[in-house]
C-alpha atoms as a PDB file:
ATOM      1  CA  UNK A   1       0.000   0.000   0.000  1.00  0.00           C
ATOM      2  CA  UNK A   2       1.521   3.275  -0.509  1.00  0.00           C
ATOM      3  CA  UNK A   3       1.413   5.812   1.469  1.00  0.00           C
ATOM      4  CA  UNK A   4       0.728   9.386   0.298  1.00  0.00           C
ATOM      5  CA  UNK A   5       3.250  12.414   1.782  1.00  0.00           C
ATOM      6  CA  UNK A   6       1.590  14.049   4.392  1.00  0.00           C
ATOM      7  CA  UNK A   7       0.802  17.913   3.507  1.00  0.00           C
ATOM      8  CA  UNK A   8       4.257  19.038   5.722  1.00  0.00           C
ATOM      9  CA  UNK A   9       6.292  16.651   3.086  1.00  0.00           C
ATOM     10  CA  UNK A  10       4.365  17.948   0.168  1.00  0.00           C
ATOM     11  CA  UNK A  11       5.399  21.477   1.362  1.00  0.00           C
ATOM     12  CA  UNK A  12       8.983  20.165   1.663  1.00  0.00           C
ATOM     13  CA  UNK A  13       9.120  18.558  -1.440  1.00  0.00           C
ATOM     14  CA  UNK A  14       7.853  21.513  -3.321  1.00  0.00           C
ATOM     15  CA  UNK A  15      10.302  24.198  -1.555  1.00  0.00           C
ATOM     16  CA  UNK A  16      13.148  21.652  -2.534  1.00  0.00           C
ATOM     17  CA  UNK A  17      11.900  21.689  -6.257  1.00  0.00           C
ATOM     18  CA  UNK A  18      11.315  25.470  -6.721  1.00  0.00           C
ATOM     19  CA  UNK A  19      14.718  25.998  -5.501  1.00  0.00           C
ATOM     20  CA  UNK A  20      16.133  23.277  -7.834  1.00  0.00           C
ATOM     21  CA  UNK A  21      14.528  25.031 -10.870  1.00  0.00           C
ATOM     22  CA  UNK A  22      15.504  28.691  -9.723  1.00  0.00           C
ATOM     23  CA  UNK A  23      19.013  27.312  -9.387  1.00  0.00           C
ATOM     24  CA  UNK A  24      19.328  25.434 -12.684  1.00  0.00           C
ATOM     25  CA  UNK A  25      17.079  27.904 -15.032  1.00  0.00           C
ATOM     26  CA  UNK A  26      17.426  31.551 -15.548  1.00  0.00           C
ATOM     27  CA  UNK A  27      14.562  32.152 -17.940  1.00  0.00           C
ATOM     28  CA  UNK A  28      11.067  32.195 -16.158  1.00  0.00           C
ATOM     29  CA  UNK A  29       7.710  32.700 -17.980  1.00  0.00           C
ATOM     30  CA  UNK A  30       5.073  34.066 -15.213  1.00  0.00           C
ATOM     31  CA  UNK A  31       1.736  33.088 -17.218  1.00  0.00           C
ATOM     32  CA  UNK A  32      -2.071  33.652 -15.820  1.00  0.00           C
ATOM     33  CA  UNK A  33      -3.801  30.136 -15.283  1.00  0.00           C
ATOM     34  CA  UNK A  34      -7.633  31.857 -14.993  1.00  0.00           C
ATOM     35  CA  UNK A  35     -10.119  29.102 -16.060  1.00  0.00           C
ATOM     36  CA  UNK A  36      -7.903  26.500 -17.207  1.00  0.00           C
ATOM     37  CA  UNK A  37      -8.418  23.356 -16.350  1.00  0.00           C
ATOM     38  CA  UNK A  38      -6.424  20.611 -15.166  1.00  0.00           C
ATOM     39  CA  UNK A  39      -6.698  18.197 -18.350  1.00  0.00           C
ATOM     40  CA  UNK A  40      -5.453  21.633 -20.554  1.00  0.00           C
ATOM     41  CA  UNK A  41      -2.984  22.492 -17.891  1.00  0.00           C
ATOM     42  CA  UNK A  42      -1.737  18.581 -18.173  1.00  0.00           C
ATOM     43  CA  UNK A  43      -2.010  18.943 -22.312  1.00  0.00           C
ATOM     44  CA  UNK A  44       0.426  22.179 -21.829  1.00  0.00           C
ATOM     45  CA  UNK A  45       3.029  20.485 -19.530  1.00  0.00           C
ATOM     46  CA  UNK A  46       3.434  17.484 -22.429  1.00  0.00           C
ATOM     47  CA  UNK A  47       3.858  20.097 -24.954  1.00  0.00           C
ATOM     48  CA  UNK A  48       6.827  22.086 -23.159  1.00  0.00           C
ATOM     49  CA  UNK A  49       8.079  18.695 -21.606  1.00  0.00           C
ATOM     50  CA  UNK A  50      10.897  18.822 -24.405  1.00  0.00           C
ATOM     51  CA  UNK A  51      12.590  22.147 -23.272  1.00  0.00           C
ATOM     52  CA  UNK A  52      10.725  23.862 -20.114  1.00  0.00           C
ATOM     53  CA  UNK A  53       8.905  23.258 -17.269  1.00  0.00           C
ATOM     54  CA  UNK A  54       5.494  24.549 -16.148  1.00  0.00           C
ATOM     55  CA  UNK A  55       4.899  24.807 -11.958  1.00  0.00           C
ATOM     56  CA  UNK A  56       2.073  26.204 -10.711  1.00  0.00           C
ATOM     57  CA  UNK A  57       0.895  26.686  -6.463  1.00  0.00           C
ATOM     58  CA  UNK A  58       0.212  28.966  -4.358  1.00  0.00           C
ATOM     59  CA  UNK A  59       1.559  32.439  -4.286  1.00  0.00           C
ATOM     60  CA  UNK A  60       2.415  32.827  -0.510  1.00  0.00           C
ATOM     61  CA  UNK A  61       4.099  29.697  -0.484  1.00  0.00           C
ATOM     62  CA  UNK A  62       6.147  30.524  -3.750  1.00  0.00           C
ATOM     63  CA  UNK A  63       6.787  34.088  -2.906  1.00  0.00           C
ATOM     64  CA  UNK A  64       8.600  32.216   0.719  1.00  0.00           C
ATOM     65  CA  UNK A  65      10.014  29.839  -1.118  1.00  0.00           C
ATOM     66  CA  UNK A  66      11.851  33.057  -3.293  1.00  0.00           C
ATOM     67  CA  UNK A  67      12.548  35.267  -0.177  1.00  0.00           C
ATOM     68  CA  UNK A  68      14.888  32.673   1.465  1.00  0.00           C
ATOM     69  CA  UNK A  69      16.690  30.891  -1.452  1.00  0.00           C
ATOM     70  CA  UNK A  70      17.383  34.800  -2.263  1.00  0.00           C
ATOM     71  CA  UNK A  71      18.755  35.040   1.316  1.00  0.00           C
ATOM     72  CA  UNK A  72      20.282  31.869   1.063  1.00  0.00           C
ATOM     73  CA  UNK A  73      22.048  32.385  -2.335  1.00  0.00           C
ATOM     74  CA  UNK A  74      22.708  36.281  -1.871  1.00  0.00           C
ATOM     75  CA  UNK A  75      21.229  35.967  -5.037  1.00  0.00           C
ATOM     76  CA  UNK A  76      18.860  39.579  -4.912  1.00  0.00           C
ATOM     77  CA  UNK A  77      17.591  39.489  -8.449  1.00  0.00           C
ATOM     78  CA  UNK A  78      15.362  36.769  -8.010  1.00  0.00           C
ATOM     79  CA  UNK A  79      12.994  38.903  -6.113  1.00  0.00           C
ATOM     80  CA  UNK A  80      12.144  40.382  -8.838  1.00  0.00           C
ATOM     81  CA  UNK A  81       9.837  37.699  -9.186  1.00  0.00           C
ATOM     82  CA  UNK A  82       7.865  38.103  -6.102  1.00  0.00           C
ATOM     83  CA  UNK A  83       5.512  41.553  -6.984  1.00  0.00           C
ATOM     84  CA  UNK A  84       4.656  39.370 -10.393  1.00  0.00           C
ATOM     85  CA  UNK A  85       3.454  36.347  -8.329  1.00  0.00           C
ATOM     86  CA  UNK A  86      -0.386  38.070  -8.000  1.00  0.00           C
ATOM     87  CA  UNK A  87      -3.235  36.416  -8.693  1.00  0.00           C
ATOM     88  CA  UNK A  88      -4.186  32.805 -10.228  1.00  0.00           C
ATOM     89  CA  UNK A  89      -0.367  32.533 -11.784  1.00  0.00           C
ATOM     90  CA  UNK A  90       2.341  29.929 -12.247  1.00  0.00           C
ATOM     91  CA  UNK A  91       5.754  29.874 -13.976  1.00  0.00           C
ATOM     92  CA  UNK A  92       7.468  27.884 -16.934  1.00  0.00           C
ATOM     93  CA  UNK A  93      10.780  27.405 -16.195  1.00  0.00           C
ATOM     94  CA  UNK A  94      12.475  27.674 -19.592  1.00  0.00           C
ATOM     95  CA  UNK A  95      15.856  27.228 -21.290  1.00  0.00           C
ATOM     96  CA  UNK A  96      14.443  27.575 -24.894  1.00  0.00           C
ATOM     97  CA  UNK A  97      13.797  30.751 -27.163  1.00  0.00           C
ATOM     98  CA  UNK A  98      11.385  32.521 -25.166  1.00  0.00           C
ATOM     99  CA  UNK A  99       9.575  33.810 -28.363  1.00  0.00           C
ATOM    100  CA  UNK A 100       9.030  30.296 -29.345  1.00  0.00           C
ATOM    101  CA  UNK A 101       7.796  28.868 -26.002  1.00  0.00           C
ATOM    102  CA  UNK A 102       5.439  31.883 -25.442  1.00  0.00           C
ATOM    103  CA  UNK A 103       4.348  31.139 -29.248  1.00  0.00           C
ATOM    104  CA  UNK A 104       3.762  27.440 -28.214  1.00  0.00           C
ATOM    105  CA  UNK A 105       2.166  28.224 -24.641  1.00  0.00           C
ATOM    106  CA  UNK A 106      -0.518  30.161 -27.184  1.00  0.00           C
ATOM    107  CA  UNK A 107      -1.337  27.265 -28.964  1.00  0.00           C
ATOM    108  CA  UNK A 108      -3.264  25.603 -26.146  1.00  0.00           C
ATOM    109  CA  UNK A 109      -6.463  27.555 -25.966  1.00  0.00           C
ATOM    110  CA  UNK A 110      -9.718  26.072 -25.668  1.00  0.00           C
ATOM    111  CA  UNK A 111     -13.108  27.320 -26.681  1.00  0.00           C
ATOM    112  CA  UNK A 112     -15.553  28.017 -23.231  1.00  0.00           C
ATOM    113  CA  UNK A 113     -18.922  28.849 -23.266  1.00  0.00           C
ATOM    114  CA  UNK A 114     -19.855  32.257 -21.850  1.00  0.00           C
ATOM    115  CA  UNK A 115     -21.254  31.174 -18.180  1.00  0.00           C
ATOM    116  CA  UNK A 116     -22.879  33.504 -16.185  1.00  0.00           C
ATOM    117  CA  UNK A 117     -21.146  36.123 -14.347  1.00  0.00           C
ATOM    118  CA  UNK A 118     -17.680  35.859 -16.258  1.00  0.00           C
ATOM    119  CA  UNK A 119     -16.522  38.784 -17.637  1.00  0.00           C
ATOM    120  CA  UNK A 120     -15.742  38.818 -20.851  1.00  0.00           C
ATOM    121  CA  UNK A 121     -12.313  39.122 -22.283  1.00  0.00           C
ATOM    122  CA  UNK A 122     -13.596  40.133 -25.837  1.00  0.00           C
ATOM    123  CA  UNK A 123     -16.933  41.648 -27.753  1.00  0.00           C
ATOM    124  CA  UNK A 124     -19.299  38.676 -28.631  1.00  0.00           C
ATOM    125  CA  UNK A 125     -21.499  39.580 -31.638  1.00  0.00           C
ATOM    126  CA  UNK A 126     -23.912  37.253 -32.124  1.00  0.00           C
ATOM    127  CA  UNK A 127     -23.612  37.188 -36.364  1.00  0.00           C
ATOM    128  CA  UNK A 128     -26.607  37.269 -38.339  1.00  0.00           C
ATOM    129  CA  UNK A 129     -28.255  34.469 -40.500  1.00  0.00           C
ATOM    130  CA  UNK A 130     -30.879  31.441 -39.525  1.00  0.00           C
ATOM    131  CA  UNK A 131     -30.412  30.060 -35.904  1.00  0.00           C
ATOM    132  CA  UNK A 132     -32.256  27.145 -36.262  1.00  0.00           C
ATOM    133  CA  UNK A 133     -34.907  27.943 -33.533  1.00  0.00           C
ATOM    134  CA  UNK A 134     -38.194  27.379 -33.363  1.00  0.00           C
ATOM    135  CA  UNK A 135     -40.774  30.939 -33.630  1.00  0.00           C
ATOM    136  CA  UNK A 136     -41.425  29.745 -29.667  1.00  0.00           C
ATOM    137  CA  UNK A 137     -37.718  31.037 -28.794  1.00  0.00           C
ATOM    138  CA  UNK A 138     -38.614  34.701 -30.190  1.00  0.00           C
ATOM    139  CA  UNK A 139     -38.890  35.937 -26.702  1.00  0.00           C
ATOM    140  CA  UNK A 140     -34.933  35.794 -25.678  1.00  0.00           C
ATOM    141  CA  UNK A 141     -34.706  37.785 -28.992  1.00  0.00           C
ATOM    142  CA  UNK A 142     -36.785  40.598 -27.600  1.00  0.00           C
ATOM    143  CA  UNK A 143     -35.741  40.734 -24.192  1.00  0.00           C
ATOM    144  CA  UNK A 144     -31.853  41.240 -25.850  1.00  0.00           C
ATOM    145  CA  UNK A 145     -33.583  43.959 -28.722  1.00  0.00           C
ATOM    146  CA  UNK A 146     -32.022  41.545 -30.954  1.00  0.00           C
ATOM    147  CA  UNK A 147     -34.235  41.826 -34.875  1.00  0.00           C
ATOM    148  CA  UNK A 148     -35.173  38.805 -36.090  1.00  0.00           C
ATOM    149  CA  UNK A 149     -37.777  37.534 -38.786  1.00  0.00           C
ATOM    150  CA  UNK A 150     -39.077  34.178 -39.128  1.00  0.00           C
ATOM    151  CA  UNK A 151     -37.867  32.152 -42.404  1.00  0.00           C
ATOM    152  CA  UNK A 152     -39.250  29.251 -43.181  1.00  0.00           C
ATOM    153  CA  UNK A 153     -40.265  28.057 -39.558  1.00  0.00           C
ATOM    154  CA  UNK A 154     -37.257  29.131 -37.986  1.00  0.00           C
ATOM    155  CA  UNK A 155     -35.886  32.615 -36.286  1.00  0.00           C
ATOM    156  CA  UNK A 156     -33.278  34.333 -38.461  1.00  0.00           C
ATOM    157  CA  UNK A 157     -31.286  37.540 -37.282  1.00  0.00           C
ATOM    158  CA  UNK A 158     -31.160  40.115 -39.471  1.00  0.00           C
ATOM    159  CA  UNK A 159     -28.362  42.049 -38.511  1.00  0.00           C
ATOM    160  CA  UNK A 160     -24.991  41.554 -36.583  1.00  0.00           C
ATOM    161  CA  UNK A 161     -25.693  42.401 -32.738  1.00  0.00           C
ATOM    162  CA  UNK A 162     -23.062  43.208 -30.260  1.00  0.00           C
ATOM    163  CA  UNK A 163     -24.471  41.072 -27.673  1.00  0.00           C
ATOM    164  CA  UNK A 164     -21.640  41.546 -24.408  1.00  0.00           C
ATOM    165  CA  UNK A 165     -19.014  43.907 -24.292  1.00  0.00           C
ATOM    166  CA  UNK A 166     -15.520  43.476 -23.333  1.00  0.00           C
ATOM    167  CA  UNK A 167     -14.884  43.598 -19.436  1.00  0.00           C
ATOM    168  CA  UNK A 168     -19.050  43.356 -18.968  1.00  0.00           C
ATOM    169  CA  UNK A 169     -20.357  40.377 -16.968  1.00  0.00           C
ATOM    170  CA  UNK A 170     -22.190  37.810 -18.737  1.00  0.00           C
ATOM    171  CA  UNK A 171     -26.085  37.981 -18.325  1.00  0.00           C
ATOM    172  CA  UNK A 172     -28.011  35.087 -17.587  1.00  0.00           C
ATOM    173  CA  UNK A 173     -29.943  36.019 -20.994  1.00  0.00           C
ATOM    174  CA  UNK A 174     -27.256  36.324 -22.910  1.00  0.00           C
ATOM    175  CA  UNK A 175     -25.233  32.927 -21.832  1.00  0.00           C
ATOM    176  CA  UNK A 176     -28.712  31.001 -22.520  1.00  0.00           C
ATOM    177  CA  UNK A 177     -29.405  32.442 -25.711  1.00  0.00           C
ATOM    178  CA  UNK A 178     -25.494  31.565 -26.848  1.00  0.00           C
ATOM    179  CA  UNK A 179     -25.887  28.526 -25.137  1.00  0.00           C
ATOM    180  CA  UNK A 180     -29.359  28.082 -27.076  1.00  0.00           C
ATOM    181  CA  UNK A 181     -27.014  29.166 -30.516  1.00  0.00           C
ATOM    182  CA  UNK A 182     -23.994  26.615 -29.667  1.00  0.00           C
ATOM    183  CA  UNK A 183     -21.733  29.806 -29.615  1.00  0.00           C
ATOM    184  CA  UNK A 184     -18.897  29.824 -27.703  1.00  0.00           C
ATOM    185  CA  UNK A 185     -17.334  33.145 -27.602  1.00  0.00           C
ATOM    186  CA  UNK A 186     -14.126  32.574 -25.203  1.00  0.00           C
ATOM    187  CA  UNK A 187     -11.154  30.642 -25.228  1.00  0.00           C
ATOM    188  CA  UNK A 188      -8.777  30.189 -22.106  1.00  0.00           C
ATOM    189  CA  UNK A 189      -5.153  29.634 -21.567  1.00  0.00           C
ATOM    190  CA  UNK A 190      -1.998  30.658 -20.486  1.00  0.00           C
ATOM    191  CA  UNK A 191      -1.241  34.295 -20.716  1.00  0.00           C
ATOM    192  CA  UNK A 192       2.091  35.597 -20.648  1.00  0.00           C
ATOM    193  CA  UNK A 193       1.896  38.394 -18.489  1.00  0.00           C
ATOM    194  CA  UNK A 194       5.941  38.599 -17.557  1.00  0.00           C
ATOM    195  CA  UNK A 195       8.710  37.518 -18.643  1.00  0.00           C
ATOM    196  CA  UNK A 196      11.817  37.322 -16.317  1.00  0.00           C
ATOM    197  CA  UNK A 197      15.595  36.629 -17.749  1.00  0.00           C
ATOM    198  CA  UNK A 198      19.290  36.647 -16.141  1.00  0.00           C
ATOM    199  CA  UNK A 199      17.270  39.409 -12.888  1.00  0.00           C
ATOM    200  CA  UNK A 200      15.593  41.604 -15.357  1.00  0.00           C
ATOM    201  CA  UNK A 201      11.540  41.439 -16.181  1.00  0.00           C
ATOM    202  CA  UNK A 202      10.098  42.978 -19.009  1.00  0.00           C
ATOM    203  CA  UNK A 203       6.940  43.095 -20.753  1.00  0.00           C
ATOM    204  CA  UNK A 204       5.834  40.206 -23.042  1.00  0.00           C
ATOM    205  CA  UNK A 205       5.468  42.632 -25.936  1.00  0.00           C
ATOM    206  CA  UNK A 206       9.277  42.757 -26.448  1.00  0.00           C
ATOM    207  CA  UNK A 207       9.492  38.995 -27.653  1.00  0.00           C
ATOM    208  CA  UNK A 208       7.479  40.204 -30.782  1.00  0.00           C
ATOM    209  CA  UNK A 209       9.990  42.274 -31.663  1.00  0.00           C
ATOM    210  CA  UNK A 210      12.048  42.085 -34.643  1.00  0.00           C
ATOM    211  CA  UNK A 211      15.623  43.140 -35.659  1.00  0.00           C
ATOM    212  CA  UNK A 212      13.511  46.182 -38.254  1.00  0.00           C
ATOM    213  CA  UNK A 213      11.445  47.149 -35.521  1.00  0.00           C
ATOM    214  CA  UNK A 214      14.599  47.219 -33.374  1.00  0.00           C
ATOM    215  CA  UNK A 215      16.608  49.241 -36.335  1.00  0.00           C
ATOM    216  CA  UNK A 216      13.801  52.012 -36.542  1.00  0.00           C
ATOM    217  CA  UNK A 217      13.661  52.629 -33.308  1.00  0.00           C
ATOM    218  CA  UNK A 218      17.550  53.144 -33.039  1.00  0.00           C
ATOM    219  CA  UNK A 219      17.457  55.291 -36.201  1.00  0.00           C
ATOM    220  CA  UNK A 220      14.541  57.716 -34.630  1.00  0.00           C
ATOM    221  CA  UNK A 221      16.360  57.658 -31.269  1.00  0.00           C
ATOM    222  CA  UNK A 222      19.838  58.454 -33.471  1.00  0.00           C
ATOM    223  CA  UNK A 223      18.263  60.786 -35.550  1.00  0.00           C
ATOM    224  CA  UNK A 224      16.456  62.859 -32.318  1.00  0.00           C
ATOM    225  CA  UNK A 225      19.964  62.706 -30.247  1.00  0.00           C
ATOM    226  CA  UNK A 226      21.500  64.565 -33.632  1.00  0.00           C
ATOM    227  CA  UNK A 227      18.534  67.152 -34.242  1.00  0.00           C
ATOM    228  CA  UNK A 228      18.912  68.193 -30.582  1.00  0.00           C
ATOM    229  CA  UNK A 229      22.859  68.297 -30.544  1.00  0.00           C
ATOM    230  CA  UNK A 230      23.026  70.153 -33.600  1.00  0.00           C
ATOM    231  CA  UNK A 231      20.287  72.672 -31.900  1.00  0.00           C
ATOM    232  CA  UNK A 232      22.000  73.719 -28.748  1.00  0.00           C
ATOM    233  CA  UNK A 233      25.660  73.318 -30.592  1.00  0.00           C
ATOM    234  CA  UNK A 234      26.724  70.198 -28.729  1.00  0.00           C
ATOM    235  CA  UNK A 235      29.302  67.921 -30.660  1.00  0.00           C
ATOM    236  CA  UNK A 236      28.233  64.041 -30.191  1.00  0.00           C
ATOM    237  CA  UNK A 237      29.067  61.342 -33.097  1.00  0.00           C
ATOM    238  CA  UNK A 238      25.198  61.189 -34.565  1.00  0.00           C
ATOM    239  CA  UNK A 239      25.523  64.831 -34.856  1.00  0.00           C
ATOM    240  CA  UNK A 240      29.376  65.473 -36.116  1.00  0.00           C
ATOM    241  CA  UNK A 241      28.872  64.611 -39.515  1.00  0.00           C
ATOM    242  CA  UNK A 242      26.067  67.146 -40.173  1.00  0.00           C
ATOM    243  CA  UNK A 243      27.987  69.534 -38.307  1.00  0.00           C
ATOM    244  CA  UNK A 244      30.765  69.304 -40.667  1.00  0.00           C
ATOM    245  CA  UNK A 245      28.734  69.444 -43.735  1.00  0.00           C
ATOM    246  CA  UNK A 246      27.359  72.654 -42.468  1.00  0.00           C
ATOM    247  CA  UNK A 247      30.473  74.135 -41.381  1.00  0.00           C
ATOM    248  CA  UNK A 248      31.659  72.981 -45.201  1.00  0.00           C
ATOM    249  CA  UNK A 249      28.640  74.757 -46.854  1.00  0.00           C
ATOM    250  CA  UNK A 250      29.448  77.991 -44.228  1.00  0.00           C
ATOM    251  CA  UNK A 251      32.916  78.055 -45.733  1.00  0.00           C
ATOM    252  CA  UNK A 252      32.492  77.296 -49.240  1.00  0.00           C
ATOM    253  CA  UNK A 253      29.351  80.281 -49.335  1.00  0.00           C
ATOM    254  CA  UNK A 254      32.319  82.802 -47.672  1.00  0.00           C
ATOM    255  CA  UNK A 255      34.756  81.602 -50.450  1.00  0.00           C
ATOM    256  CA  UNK A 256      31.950  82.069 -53.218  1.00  0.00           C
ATOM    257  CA  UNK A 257      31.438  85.290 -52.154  1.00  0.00           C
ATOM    258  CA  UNK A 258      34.961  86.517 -51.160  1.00  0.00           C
ATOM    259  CA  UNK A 259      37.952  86.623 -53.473  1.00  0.00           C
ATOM    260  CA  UNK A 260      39.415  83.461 -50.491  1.00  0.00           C
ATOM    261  CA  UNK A 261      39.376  80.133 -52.246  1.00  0.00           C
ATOM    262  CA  UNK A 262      40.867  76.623 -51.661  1.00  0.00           C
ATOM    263  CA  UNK A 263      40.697  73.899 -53.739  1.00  0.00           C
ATOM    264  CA  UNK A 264      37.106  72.388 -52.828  1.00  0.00           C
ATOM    265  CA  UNK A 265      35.649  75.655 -53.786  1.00  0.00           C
ATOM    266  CA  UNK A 266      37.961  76.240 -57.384  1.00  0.00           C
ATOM    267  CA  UNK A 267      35.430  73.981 -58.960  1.00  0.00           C
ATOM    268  CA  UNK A 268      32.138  75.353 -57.698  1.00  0.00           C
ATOM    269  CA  UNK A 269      33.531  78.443 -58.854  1.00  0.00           C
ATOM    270  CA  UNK A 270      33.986  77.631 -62.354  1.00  0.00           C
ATOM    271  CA  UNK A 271      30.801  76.529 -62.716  1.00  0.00           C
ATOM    272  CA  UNK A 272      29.083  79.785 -61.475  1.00  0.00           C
ATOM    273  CA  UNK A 273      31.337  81.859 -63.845  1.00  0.00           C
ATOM    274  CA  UNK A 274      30.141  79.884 -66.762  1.00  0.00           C
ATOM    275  CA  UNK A 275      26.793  77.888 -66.581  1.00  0.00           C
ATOM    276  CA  UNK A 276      27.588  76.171 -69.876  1.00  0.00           C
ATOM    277  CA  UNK A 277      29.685  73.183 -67.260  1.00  0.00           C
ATOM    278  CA  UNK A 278      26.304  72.103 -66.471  1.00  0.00           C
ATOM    279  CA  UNK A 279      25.267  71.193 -68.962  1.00  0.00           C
ATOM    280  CA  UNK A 280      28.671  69.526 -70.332  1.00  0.00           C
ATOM    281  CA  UNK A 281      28.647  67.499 -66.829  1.00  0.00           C
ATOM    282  CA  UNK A 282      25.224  66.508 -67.101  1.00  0.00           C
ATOM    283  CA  UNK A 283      25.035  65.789 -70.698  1.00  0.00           C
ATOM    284  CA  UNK A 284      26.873  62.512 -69.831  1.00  0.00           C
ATOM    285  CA  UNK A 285      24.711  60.740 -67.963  1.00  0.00           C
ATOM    286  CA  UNK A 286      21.543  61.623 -69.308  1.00  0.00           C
ATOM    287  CA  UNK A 287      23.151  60.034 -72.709  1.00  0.00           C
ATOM    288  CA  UNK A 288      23.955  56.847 -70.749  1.00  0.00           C
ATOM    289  CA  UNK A 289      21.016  56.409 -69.463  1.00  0.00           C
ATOM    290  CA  UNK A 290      18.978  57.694 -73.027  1.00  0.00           C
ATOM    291  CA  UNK A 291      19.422  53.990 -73.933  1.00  0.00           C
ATOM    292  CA  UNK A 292      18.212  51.985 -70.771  1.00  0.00           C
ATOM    293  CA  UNK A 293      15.041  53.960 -71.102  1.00  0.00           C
ATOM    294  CA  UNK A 294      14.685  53.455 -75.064  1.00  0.00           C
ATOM    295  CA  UNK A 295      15.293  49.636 -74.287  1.00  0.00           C
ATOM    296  CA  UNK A 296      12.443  49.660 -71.671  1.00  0.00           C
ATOM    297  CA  UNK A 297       9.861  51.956 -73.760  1.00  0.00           C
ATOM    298  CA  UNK A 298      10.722  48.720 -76.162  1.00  0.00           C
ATOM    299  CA  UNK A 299      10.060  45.908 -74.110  1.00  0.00           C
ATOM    300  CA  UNK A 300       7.249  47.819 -72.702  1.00  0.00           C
ATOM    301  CA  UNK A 301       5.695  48.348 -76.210  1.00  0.00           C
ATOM    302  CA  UNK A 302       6.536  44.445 -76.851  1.00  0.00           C
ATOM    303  CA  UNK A 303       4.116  43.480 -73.969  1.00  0.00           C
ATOM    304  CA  UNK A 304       1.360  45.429 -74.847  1.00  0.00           C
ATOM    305  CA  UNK A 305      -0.833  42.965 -77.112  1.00  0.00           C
ATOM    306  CA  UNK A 306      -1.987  44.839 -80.651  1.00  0.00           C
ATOM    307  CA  UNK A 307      -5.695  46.254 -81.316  1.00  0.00           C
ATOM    308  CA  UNK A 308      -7.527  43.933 -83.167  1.00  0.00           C
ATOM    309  CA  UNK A 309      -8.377  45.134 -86.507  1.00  0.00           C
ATOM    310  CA  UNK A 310     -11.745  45.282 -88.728  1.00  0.00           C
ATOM    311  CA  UNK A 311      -9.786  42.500 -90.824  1.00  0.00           C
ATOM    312  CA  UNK A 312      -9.456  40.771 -88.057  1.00  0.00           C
ATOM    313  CA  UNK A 313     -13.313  39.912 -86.983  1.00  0.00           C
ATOM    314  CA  UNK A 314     -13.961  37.836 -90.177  1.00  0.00           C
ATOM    315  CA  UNK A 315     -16.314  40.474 -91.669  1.00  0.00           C
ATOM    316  CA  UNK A 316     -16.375  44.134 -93.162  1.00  0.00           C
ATOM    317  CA  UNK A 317     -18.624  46.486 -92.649  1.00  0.00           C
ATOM    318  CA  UNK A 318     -21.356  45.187 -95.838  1.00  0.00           C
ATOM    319  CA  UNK A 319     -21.361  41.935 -94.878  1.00  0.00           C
END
C-alpha cells in the first residue's frame, strides 16, 4: 500500500523543487492560469516537456520559497519575481527561445462557453443568419432587442448584434441564448503576463519584436539625439557629420562670395562663372542612361498585345 506524503512533506518537497529550478534555469515565464483546467494544464506540460517546465501553487508559499533561497544564495535578483506572483499565476521554467515557447504556450487555448457572471475578455457579436430555432424562442430575442424575422419556420437575425461587451459580466440572458445558438465566444489559456531573464523582467510585448522594428527605433532615437545636438551646438558622433557638412557649406558660401578660395571651392567656382559646365557634366549621364530607357519603352511596347483590326473579326462592314 503506498502511502501518500503528508501535507508538511508535500510542502517540503515543493520548496526543494522550486529551488532546484531557480538554481538550474534563468529564464522564467510568469503566465495567468484563470479558467484552465487541469486536463489543458496537463495537455500544456506534455507540450513544453521537451525544453521547459510549467509549476504552478500557491503564491504565498512561492513568494517564501523566493525570499529565502534569495537570502540563502545572496542571489537579490530573483525577487524580482515576487511583486509578479499576484493572482491565479504559475511559472514555466524555460531554457528555450522565449519567443518560441510563449508562441507554443498560445497554442493551447480552448473554446468556453460564456457562463454567467464571467466577464468577458472580448466583444461577442452574435452574427446574423438562420439560428435554427423554433418561432417559440422569439422571446430571448426581444428581451436582448435583438431583430429577427421568421424564415421558413425558424428565427433568423437580421443584422450583426453586439451582444456583451468586453470587461461586462455575462447575463443570464445572454449565456442562454449563446448557449441556445452553440456559440462559444471565449477561449482560455496561459497568458504571458511577464517575462523574467538573467534578474531583469520585461513586458511580453518585447518577444514580438524584430531586428527592423529594433533598427527604426535606433534610427529615430539616433536621428532625435543629432537634431537636438546640432540645436544647442553640442558635438556628439550622430551629430558630427552634419555639423561638418554645415560648417563645409558655411565656408564654401564665404569663399563664393569673397575673393578666399581653396581647392574644394575652385570647382564650384567655375561653374558659377560659366553655366555652360552644367550642362557639359550633365550631358553625360543623361546620354547613358537615353538607352536603358529606349530599351524599356521597347520591351514595354513588346508586352502590350496589338488592337484587333476590322480584318481581323472575319467580316467588313457590308457583310
Amino acid at each position: 500500500m503506498v502511502v501518500k506524503p503528508s501535507k508538511a512533506e508535500r510542502k517540503i518537497a515543493y520548496d526543494a523543487k522550486l529551488c532546484r529550478l531557480l538554481d538550474e534555469y534563468n529564464q522564467i515565464l510568469i503566465v495567468a492560469a484563470d479558467n484552465v483546467g487541469s486536463n489543458q494544464l496537463q495537455n500544456i506540460r506534455q507540450g513544453l516537456r521537451d525544453h521547459s517546465i510549467v509549476l504552478m501553487g500557491k503564491n504565498t508559499m512561492m513568494k517564501r520559497t523566493i525570499r529565502l533561497h534569495a537570502e540563502r544564495t545572496r542571489n537579490d535578483h530573483l525577487l524580482h519575481l515576487v511583486p509578479l506572483l499576484r493572482g491565479n499565476v504559475g511559472m514555466i521554467f524555460t531554457k528555450g527561445d522565449l519567443k518560441e515557447v510563449s508562441d507554443e504556450v498560445s497554442k493551447y487555448k480552448v473554446a468556453a462557453p460564456a457562463r454567467v457572471g464571467l466577464v468577458a475578455p472580448i466583444d461577442v457579436i452574435v452574427p446574423p443568419g438562420n439560428t435554427g430555432l423554433d418561432p417559440s424562442q422569439t422571446s430571448f430575442f426581444q428581451v436582448l432587442n435583438i431583430p429577427t424575422k421568421i424564415n421558413k419556420g425558424t428565427v433568423e437575425i437580421i443584422t450583426p448584434v453586439e451582444l456583451v461587451k468586453k470587461g461586462e459580466r455575462v447575463g443570464s440572458s445572454e449565456s442562454a441564448l449563446l448557449s441556445k445558438l452553440a456559440i462559444k465566444p471565449f477561449s482560455y489559456g496561459l497568458i504571458v503576463q511577464s517575462v523574467y531573464e538573467n534578474g531583469c523582467v520585461f513586458s511580453p510585448q518585447v518577444l514580438d519584436l524584430t531586428e527592423d522594428d529594433i533598427a527604426v527605433m535606433f534610427c529615430n532615437g539616433l536621428s532625435m539625439v543629432a537634431a537636438l545636438a546640432m540645436t544647442i551646438d553640442y558635438p556628439t558622433i550622430a551629430a558630427a557629420p552634419h555639423m561638418f557638412i554645415n560648417g563645409y557649406r558655411n565656408v564654401l558660401s564665404v569663399a563664393v562670395a569673397t575673393e578666399y578660395s581653396f581647392s574644394q571651392a575652385e570647382k564650384v567656382k567655375e561653374f558659377l562663372k560659366d553655366p555652360v559646365k552644367f550642362v557639359t557634366a550633365i550631358a553625360p549621364a543623361a546620354a547613358a542612361a537615353a538607352p536603358a530607357a529606349d530599351a524599356k519603352a521597347e520591351e514595354k511596347k513588346k508586352e502590350e498585345p496589338e488592337e484587333d483590326s476590322d480584318e481581323d473579326m472575319g467580316f467588313s462592314l457590308f457583310d
